[in-house]
Protein backbone atom coordinates (compact mmCIF):
# COMPACT_ATOMS: atom_id res chain seq x y z
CA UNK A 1 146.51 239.35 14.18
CA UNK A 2 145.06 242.56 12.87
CA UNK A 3 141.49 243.54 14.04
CA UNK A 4 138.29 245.10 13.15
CA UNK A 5 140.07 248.58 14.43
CA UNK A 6 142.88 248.05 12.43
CA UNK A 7 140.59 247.35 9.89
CA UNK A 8 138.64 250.46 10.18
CA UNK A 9 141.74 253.00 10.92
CA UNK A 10 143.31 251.77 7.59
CA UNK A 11 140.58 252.44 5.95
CA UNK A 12 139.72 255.43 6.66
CA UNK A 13 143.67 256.64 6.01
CA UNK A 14 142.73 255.89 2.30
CA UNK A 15 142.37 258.89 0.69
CA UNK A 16 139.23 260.20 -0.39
CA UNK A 17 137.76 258.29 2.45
CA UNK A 18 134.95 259.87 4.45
CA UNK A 19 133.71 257.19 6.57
CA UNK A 20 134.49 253.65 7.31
CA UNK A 21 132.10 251.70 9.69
CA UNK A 22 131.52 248.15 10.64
CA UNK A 23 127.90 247.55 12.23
CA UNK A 24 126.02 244.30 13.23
CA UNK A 25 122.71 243.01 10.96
CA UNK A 26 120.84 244.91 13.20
CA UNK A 27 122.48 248.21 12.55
CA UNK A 28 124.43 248.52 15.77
CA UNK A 29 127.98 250.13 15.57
CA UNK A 30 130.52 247.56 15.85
CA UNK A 31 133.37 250.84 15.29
CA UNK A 32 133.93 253.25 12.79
CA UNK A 33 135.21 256.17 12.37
CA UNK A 34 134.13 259.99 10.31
CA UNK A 35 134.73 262.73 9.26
CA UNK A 36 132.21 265.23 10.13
CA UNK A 37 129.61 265.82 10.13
CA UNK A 38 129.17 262.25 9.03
CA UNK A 39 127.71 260.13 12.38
CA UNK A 40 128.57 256.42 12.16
CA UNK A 41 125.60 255.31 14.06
CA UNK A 42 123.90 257.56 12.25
CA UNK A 43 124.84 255.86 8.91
CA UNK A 44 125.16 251.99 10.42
CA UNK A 45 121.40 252.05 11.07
CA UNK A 46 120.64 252.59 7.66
CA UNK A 47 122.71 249.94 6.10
CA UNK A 48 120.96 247.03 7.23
CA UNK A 49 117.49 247.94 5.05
CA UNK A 50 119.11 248.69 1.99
CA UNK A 51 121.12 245.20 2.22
CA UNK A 52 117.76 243.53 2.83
CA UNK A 53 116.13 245.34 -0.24
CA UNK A 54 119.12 244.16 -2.52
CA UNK A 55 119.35 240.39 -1.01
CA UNK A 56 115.42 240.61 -2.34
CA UNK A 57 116.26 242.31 -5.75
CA UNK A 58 119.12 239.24 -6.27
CA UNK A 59 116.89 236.68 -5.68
CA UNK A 60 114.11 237.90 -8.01
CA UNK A 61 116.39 238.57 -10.62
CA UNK A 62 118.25 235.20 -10.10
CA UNK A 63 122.14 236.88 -9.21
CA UNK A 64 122.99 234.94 -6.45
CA UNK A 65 124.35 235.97 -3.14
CA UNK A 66 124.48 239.81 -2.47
CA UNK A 67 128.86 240.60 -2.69
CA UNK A 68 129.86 244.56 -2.69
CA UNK A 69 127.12 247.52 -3.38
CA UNK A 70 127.97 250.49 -4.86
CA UNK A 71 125.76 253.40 -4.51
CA UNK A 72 126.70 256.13 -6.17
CA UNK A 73 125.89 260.20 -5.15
CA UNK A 74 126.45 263.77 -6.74
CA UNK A 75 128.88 264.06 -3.21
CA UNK A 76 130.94 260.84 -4.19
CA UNK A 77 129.96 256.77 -4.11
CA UNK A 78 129.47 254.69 -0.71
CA UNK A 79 130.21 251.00 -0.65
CA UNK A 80 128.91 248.68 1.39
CA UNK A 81 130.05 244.90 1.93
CA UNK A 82 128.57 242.07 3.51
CA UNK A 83 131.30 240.74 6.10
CA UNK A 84 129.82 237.81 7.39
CA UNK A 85 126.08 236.37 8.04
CA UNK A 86 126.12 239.10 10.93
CA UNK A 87 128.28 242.14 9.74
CA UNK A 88 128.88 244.34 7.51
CA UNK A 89 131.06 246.73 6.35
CA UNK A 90 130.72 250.79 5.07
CA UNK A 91 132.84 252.82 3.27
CA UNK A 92 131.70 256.39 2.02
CA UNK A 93 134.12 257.95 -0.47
CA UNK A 94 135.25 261.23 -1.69
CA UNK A 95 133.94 261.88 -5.35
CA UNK A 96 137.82 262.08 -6.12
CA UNK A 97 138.93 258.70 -4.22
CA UNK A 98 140.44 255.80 -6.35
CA UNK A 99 137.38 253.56 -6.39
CA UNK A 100 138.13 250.79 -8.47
CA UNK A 101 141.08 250.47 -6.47
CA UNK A 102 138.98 249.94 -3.06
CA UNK A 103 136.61 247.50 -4.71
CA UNK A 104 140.06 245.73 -5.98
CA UNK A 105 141.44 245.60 -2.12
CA UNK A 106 137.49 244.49 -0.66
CA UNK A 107 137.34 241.89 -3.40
CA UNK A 108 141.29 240.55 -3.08
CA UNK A 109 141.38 240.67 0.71
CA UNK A 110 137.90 239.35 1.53
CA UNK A 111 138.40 236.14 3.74
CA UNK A 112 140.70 237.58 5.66
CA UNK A 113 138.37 240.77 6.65
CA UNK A 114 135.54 238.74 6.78
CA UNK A 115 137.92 236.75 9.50
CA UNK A 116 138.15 239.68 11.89
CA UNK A 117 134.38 239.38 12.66
């Protein structure tokens, strides 16, 4: 049975991946791994506001449950995932990386990452 390493180690073999991080609701590194001079704890301790904000800006605007953000930046997009009620996951991409097709494997393969936590 794969695991949240496995998890982590493939993505980050993507190309055009920078980072890819799993972290607890409270911002804790679970594991990840980056390039530097990206820290993972560094950028799990962030996550966890920015999820809150946009759980809040659903429910005002009536959406639903909160499923993959996409943030985009001049120095290439960062996605971030809800994994379960307690984790979630990070991935920072290269302005050249194949996005649509991460969003594509996230969306296709979700139970069974969502299982590894």
């Amino acid at each position: 049975m794969p695991t949240i390493r496995d998890l982590v180690t493939a993505l980050r073999r993507r190309d055009g991946v920078d980072a890819a991080i799993v972290l607890g609701r409270d911002g804790l590194l679970i594991d990840g791994a980056s390039s530097a001079p990206l820290d993972p704890e560094g950028l799990a301790v962030h996550v966890p506001p920015l999820v809150h904000a946009a759980q809040e800006l659903g429910v005002f605007a009536q959406r639903g449950t909160l499923g993959l953000t996409v943030l985009e930046y001049d120095r290439g997009p960062i996605v971030v995932a809800p994994l379960s009620s307690d984790a979630y996951l990070l991935v920072a991409l290269q302005p050249s990386a194949n996005l649509a097709a991460l969003l594509f494997e996230l969306r296709r393969h979700r139970s069974q990452i969502s299982a590894l936590v």
